[in-house]
N, C-alpha and C. Protein backbone atom coordinates (compact mmCIF):
# COMPACT_ATOMS: atom_id res chain seq x y z
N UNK A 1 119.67 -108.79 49.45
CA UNK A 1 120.37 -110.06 49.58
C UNK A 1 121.82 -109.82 50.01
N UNK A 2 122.37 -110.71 50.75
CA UNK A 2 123.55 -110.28 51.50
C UNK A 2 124.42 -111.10 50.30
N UNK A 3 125.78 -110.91 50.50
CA UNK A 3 126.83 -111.36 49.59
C UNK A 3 127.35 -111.46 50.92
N UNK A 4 128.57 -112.84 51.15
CA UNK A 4 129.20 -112.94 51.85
C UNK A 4 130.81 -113.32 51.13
N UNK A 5 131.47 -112.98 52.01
CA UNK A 5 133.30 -113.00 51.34
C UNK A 5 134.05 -114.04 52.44
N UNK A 6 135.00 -114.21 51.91
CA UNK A 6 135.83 -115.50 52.50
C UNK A 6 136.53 -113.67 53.45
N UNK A 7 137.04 -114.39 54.12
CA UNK A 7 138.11 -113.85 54.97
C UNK A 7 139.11 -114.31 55.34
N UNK A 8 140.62 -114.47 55.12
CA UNK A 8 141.42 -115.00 55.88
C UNK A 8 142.18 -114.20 56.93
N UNK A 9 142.57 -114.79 57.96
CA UNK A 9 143.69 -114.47 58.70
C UNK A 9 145.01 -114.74 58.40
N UNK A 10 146.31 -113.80 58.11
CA UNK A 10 147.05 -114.15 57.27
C UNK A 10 148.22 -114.36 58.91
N UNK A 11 148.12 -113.94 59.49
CA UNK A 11 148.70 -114.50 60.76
C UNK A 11 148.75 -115.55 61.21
N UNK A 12 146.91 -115.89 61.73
CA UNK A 12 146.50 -117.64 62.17
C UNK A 12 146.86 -118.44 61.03
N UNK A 13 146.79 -118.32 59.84
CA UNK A 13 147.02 -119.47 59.04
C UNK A 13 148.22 -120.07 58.79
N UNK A 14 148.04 -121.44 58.83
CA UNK A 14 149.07 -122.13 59.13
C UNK A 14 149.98 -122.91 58.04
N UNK A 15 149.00 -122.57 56.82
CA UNK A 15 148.86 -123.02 55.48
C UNK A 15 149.46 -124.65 55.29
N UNK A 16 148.43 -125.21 55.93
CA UNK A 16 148.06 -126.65 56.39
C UNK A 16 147.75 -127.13 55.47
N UNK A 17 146.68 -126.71 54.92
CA UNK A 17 145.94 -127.21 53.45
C UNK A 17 144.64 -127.99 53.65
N UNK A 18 144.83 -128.04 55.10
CA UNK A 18 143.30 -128.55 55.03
C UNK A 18 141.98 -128.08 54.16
N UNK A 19 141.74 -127.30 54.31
CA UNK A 19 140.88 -126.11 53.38
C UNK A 19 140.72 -126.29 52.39
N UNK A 20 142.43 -126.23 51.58
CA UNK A 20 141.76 -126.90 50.23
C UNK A 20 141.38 -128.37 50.07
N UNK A 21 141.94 -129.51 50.63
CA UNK A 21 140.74 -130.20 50.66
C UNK A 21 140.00 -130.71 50.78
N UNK A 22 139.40 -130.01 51.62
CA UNK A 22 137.67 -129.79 51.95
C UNK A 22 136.79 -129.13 51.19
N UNK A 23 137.06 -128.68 50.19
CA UNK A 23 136.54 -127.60 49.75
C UNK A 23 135.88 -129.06 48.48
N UNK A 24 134.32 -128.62 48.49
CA UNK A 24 133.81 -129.62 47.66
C UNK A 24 133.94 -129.00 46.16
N UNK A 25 134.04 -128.00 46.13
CA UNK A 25 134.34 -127.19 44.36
C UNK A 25 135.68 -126.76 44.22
N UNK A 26 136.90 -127.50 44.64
CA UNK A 26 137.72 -126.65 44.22
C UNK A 26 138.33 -125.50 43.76
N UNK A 27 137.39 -124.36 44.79
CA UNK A 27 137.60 -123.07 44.82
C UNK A 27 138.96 -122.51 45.35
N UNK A 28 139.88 -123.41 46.36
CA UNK A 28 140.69 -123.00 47.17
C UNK A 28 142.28 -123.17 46.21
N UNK A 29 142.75 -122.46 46.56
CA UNK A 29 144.10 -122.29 45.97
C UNK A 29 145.36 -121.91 47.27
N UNK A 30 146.05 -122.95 47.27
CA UNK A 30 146.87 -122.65 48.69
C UNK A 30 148.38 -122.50 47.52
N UNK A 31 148.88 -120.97 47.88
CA UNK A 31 150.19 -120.50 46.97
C UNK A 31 151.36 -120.42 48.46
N UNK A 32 152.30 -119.91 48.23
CA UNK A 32 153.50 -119.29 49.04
C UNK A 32 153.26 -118.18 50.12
N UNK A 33 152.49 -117.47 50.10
CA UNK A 33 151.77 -116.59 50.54
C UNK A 33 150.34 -115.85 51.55
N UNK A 34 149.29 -116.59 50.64
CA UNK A 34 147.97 -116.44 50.99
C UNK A 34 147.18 -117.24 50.33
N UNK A 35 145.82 -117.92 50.88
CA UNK A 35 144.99 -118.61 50.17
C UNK A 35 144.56 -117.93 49.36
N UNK A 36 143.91 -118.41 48.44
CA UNK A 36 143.19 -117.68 47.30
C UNK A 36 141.85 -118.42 47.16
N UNK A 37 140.72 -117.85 46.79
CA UNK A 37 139.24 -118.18 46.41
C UNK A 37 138.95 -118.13 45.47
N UNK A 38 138.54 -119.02 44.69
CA UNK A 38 138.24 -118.41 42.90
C UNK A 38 136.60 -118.17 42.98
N UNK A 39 136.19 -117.71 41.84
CA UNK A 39 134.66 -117.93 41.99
C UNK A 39 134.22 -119.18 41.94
N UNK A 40 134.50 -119.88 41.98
CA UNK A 40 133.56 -120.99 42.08
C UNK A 40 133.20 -121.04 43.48
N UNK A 41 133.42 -120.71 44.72
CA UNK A 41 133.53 -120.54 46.11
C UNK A 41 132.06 -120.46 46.09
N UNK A 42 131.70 -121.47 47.14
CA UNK A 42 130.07 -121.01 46.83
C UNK A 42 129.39 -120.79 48.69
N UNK A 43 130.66 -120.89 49.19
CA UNK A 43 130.59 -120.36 50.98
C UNK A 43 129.58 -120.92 51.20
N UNK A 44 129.61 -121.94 51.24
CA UNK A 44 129.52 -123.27 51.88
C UNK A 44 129.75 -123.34 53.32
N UNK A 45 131.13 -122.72 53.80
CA UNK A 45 131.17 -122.60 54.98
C UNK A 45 132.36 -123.69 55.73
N UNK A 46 132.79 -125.08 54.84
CA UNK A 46 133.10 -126.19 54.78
C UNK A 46 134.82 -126.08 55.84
N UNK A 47 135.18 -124.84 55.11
CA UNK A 47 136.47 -124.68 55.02
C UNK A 47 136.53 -123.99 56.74
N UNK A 48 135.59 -123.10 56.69
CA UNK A 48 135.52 -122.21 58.05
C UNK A 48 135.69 -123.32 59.12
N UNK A 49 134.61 -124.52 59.42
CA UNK A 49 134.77 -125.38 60.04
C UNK A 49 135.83 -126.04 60.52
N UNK A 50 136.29 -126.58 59.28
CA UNK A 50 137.44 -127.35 59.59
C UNK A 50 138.88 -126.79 59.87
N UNK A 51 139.03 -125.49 59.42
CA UNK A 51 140.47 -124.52 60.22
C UNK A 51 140.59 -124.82 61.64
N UNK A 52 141.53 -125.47 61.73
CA UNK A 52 142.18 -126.07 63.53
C UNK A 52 142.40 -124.61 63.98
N UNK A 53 142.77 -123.13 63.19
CA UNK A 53 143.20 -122.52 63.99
C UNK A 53 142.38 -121.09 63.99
N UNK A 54 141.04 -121.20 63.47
CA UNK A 54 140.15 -120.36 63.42
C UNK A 54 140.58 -119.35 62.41
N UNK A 55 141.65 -119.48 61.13
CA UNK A 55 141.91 -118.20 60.21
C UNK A 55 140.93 -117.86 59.00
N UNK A 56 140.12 -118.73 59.13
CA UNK A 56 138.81 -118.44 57.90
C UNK A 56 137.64 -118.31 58.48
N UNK A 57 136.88 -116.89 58.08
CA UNK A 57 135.66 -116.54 58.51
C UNK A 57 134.62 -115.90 57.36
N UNK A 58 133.63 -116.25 57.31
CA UNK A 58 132.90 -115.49 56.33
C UNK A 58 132.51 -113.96 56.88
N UNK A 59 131.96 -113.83 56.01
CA UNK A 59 131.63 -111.71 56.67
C UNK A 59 130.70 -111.20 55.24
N UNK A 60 129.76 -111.07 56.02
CA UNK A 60 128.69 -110.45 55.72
C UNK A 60 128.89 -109.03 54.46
N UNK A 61 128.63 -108.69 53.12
CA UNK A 61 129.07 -107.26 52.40
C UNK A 61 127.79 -106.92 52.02
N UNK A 62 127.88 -105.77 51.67
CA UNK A 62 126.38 -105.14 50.90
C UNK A 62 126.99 -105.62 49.45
């Protein structure tokens, strides 16, 4: 079974906030810095979509 991970781009992001909310579980945490994912993240995918600037991608882990 694959596990998949959030990915951000800490460059493209624009820290807009869209993401967080979109996010139907309130997994997203937008700080000073970098987004953050808590576990509740259930990669959904929701967030990937809606980034205007393509900085969230899922990725495939063992």
């Amino acid at each position: 079974m694959k596990v998949f991970h959030m990915i951000v781009d800490v460059d493209r992001c624009l820290h807009c906030g869209g993401c967080v909310g979109s996010c139907p579980v309130n997994a997203i945490f937008l700080n000073d810095f970098i987004l953050e994912f808590s576990d509740r993240c259930n990669r959904c995918g929701r967030c990937v979509k809606l980034c205007p600037v393509q900085a969230l991608s899922l990725e495939a882990g063992a």
